[in-house]
PDB file of N, CA and C in Angstrom:
ATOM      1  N   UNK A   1      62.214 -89.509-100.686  1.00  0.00           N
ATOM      2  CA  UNK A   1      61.407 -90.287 -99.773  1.00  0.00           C
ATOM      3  C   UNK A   1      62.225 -91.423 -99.161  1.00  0.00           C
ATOM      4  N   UNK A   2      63.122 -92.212 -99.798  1.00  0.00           N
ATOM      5  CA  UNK A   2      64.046 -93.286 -99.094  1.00  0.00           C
ATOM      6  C   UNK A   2      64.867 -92.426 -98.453  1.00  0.00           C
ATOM      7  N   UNK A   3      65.251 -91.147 -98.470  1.00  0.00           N
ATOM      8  CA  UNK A   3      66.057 -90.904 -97.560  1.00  0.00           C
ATOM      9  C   UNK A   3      65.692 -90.585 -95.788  1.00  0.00           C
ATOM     10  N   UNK A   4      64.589 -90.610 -96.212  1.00  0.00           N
ATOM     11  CA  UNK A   4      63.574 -89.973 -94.984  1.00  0.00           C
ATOM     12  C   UNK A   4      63.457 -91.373 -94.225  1.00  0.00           C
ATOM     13  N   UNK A   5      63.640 -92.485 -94.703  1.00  0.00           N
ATOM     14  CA  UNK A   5      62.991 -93.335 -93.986  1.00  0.00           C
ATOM     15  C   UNK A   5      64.611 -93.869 -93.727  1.00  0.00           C
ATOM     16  N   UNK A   6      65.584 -94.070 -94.336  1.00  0.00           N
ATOM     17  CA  UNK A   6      66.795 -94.476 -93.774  1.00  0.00           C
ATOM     18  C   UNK A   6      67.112 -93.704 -92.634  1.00  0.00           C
ATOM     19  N   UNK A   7      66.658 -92.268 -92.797  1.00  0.00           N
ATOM     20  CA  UNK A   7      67.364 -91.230 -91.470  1.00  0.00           C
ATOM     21  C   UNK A   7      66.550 -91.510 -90.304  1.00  0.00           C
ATOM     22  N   UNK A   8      65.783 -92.685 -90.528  1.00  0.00           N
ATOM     23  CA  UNK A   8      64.606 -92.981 -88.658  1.00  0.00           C
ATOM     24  C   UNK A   8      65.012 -94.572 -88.956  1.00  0.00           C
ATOM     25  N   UNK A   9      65.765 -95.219 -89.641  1.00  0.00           N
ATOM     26  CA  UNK A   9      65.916 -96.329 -89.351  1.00  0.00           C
ATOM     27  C   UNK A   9      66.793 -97.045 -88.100  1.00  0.00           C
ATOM     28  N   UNK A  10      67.515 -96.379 -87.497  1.00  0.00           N
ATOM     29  CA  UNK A  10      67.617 -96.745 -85.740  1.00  0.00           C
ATOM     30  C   UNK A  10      66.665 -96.560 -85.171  1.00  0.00           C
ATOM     31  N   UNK A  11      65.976 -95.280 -85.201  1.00  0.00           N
ATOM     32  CA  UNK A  11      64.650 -95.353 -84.663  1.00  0.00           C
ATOM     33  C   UNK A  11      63.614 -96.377 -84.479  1.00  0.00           C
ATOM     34  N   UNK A  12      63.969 -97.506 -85.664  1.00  0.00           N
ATOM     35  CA  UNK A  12      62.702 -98.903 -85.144  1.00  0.00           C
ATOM     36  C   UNK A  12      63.466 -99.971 -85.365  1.00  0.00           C
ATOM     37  N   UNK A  13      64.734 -99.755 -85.181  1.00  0.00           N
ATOM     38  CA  UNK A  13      65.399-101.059 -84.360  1.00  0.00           C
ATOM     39  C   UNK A  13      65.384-101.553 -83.196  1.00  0.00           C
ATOM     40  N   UNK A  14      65.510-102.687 -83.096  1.00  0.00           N
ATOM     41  CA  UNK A  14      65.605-103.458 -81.259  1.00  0.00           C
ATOM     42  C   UNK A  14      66.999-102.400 -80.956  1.00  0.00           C
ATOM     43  N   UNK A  15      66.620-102.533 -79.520  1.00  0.00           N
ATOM     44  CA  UNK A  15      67.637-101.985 -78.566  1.00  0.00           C
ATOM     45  C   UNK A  15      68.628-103.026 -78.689  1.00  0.00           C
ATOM     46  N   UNK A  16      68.425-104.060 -78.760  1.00  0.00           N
ATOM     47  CA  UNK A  16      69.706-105.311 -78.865  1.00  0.00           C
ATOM     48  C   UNK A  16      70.221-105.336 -79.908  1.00  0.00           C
ATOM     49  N   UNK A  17      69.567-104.948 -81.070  1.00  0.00           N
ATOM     50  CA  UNK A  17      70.078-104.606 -82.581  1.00  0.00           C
ATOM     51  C   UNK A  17      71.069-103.490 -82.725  1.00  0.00           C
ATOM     52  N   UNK A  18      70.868-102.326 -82.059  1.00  0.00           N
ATOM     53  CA  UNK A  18      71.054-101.200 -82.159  1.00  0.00           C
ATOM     54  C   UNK A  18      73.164-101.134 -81.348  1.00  0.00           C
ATOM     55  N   UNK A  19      72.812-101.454 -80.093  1.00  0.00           N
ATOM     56  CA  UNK A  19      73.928-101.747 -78.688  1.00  0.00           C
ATOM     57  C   UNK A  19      74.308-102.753 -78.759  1.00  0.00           C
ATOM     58  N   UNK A  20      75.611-103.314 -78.313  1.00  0.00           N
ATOM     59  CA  UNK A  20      75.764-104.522 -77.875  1.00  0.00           C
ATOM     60  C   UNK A  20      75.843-104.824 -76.091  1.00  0.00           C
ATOM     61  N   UNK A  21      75.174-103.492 -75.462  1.00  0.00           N
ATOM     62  CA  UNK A  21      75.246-103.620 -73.772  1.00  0.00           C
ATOM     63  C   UNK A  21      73.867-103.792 -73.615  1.00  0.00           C
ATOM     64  N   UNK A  22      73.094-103.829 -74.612  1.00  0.00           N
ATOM     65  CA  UNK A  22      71.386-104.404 -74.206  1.00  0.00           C
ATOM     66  C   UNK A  22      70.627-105.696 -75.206  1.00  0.00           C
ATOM     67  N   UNK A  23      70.009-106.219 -74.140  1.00  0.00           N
ATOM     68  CA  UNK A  23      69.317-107.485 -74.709  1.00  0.00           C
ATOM     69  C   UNK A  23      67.383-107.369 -74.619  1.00  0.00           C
ATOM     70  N   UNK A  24      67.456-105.822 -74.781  1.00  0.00           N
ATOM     71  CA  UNK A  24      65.975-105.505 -75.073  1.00  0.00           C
ATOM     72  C   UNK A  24      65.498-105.475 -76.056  1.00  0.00           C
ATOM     73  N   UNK A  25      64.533-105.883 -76.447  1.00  0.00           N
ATOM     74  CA  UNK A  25      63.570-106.093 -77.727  1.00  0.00           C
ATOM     75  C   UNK A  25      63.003-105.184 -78.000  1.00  0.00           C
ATOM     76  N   UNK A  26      62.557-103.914 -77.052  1.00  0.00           N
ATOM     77  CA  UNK A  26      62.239-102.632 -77.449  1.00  0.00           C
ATOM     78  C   UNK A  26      62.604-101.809 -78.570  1.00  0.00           C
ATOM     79  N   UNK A  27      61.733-101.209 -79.116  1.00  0.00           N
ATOM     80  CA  UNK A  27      62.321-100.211 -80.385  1.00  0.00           C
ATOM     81  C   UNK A  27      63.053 -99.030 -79.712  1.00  0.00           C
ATOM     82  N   UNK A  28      64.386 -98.895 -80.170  1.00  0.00           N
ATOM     83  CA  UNK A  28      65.002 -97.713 -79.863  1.00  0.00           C
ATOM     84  C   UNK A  28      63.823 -96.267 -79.515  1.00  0.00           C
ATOM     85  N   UNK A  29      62.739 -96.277 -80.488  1.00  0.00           N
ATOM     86  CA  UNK A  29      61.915 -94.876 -80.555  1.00  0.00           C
ATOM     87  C   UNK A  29      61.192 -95.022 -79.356  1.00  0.00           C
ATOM     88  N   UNK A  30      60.427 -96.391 -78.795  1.00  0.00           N
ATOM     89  CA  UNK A  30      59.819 -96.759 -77.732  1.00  0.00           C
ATOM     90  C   UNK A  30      60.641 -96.637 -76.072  1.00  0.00           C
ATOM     91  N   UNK A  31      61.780 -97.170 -76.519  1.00  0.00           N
ATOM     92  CA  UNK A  31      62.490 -96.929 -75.593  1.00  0.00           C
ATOM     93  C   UNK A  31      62.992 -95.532 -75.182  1.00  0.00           C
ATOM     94  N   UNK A  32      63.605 -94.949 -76.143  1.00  0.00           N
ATOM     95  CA  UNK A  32      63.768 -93.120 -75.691  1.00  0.00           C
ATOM     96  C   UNK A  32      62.325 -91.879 -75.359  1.00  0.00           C
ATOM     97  N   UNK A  33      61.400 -92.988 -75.787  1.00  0.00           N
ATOM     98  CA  UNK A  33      60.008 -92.420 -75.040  1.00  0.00           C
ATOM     99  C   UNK A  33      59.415 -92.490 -73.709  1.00  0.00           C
ATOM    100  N   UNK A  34      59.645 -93.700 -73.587  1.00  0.00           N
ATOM    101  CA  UNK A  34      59.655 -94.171 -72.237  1.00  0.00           C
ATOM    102  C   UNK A  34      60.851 -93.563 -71.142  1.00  0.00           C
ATOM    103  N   UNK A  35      61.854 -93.434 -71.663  1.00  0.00           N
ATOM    104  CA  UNK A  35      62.565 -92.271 -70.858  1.00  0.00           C
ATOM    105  C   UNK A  35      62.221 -90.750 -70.515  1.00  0.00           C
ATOM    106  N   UNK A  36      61.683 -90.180 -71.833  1.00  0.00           N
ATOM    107  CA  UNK A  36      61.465 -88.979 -71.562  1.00  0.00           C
ATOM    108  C   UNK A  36      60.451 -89.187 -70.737  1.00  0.00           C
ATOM    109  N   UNK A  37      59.304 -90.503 -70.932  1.00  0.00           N
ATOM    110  CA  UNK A  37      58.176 -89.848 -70.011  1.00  0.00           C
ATOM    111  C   UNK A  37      58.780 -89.944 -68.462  1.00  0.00           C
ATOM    112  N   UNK A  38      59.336 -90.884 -68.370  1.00  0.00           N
ATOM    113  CA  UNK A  38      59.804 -91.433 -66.816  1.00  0.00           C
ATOM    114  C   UNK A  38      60.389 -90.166 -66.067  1.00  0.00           C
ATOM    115  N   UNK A  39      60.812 -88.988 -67.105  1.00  0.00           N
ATOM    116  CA  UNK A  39      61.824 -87.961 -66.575  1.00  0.00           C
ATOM    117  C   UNK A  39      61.213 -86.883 -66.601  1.00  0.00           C
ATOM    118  N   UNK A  40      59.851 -86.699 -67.209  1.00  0.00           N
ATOM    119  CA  UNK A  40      59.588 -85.393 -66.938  1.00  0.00           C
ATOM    120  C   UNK A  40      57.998 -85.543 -66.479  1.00  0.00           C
ATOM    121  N   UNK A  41      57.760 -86.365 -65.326  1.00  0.00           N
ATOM    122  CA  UNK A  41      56.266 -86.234 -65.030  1.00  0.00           C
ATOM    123  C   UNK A  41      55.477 -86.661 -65.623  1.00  0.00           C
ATOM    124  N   UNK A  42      55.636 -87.538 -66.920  1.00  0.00           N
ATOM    125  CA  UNK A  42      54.376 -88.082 -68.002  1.00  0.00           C
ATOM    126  C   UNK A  42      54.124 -86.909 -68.435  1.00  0.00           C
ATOM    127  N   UNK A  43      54.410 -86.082 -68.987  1.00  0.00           N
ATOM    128  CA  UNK A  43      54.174 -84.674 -69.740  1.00  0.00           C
ATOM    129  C   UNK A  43      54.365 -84.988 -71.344  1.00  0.00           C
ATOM    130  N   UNK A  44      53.273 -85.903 -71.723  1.00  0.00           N
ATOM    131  CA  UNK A  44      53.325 -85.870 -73.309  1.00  0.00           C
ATOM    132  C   UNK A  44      53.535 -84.941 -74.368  1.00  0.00           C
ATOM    133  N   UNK A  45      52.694 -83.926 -74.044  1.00  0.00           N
ATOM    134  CA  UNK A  45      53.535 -82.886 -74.746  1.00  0.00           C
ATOM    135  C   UNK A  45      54.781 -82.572 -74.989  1.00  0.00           C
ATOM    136  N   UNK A  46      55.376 -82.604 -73.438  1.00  0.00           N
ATOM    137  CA  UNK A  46      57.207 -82.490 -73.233  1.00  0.00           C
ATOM    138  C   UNK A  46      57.758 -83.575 -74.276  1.00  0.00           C
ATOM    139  N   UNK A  47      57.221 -85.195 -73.753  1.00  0.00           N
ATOM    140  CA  UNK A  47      58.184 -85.453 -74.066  1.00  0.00           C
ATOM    141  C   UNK A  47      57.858 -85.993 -76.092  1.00  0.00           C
ATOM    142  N   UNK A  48      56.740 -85.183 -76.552  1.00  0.00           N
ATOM    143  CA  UNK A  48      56.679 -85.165 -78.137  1.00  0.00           C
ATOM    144  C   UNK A  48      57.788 -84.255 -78.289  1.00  0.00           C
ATOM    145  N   UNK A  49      57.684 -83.186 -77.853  1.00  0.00           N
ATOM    146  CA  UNK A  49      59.196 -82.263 -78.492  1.00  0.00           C
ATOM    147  C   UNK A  49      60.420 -83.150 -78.333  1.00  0.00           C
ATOM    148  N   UNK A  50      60.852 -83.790 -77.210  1.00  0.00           N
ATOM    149  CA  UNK A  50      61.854 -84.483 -76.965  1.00  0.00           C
ATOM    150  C   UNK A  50      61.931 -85.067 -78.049  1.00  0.00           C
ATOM    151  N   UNK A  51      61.222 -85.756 -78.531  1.00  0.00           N
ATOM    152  CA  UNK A  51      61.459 -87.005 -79.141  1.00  0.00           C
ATOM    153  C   UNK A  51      61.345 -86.585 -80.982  1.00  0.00           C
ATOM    154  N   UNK A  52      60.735 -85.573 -81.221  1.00  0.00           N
ATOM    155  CA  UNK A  52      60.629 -84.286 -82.577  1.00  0.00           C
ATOM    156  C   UNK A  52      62.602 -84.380 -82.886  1.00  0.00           C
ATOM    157  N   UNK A  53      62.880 -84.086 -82.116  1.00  0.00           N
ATOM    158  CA  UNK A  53      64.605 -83.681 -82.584  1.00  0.00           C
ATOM    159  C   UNK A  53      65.439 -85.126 -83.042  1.00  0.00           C
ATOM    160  N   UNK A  54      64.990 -86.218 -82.808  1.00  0.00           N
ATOM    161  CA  UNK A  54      65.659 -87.453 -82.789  1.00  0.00           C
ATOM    162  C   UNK A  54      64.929 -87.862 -84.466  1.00  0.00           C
ATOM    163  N   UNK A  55      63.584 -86.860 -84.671  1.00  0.00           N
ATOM    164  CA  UNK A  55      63.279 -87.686 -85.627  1.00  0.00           C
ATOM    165  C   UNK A  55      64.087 -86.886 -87.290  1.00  0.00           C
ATOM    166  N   UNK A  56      64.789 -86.082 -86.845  1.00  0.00           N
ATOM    167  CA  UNK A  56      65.659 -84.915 -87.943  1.00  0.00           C
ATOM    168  C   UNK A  56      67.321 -85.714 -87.637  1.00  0.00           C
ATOM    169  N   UNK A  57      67.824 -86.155 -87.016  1.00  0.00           N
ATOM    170  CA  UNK A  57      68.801 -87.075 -86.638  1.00  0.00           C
ATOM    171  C   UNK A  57      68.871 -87.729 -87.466  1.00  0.00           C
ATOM    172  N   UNK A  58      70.722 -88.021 -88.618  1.00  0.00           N
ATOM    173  CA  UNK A  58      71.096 -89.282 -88.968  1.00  0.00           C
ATOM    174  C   UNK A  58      71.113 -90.367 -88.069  1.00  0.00           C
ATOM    175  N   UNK A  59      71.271 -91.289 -88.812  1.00  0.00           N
ATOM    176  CA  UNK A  59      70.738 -92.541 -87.791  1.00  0.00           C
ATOM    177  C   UNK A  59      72.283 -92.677 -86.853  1.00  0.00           C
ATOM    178  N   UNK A  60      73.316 -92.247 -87.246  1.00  0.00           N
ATOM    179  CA  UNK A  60      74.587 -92.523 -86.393  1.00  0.00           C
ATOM    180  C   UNK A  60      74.482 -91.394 -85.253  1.00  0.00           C
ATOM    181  N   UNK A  61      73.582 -90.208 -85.759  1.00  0.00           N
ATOM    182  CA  UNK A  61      73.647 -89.253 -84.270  1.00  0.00           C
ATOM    183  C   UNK A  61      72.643 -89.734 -83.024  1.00  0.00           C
ATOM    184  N   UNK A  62      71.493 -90.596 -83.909  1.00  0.00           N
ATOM    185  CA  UNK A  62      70.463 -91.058 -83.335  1.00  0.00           C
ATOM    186  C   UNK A  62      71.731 -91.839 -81.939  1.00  0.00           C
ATOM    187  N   UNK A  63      71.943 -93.299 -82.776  1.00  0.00           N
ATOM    188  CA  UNK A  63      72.644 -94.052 -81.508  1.00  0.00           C
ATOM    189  C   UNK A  63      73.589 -93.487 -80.687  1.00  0.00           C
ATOM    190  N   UNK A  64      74.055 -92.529 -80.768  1.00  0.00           N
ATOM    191  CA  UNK A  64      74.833 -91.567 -80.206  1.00  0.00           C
ATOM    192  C   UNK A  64      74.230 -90.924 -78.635  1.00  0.00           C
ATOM    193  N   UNK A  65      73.280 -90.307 -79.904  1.00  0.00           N
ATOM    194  CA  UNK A  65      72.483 -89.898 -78.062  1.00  0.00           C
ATOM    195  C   UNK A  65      71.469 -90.332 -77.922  1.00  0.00           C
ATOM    196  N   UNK A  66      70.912 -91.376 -78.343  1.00  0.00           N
ATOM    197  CA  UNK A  66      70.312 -92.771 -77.442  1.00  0.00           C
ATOM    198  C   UNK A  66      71.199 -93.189 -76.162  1.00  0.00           C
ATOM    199  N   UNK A  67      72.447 -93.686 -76.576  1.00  0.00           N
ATOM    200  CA  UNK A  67      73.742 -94.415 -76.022  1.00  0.00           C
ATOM    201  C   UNK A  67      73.065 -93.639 -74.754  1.00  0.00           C
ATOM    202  N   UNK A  68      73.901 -92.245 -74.627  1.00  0.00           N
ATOM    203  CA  UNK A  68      74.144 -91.146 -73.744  1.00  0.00           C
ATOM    204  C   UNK A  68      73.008 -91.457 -72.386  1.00  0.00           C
ATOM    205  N   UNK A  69      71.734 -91.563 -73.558  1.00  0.00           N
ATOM    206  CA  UNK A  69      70.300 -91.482 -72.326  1.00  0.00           C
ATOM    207  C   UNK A  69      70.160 -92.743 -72.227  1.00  0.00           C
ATOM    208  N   UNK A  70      69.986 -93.933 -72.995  1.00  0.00           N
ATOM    209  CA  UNK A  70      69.798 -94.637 -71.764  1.00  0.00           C
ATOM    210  C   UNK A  70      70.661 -96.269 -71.305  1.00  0.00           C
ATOM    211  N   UNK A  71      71.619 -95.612 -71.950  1.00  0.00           N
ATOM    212  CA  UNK A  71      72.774 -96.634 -70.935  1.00  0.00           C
ATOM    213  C   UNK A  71      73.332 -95.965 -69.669  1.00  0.00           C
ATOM    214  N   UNK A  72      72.757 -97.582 -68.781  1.00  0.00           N
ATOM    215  CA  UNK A  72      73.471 -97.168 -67.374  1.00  0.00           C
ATOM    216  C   UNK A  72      72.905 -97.796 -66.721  1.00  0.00           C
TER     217      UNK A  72
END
């Protein structure tokens, strides 16, 4: 059970916690949600699967491809 919750612990960090190129207070999980919705039409469904694969992610693959999506 602690391992389960260390492997989503980027997941509810600040974005400013997480990066040092952002000064958002957003939770990493909030924030890569808000992307998927922005990108696929508000398609909640879509973007629950999206966001299903991030939650099986060590936390170092997590910031990885967080980084990828939404720095820029």
């Amino acid at each position: 059970m602690m391992a389960e919750a260390e492997k989503t612990l980027t997941l509810d960090k600040k974005m400013s916690d997480v990066f040092d190129w952002s000064d958002d207070a957003t939770p990493v999980r909030d924030a890569l949600w808000n992307h998927f919705m922005d990108n696929n039409e508000k398609d909640t469904l879509k973007t629950i699967t999206d966001m299903k694969k991030f939650e099986d992610m060590a936390d170092d693959q997590v910031a990885s491809e967080a980084e990828k999506l939404l720095k820029g």
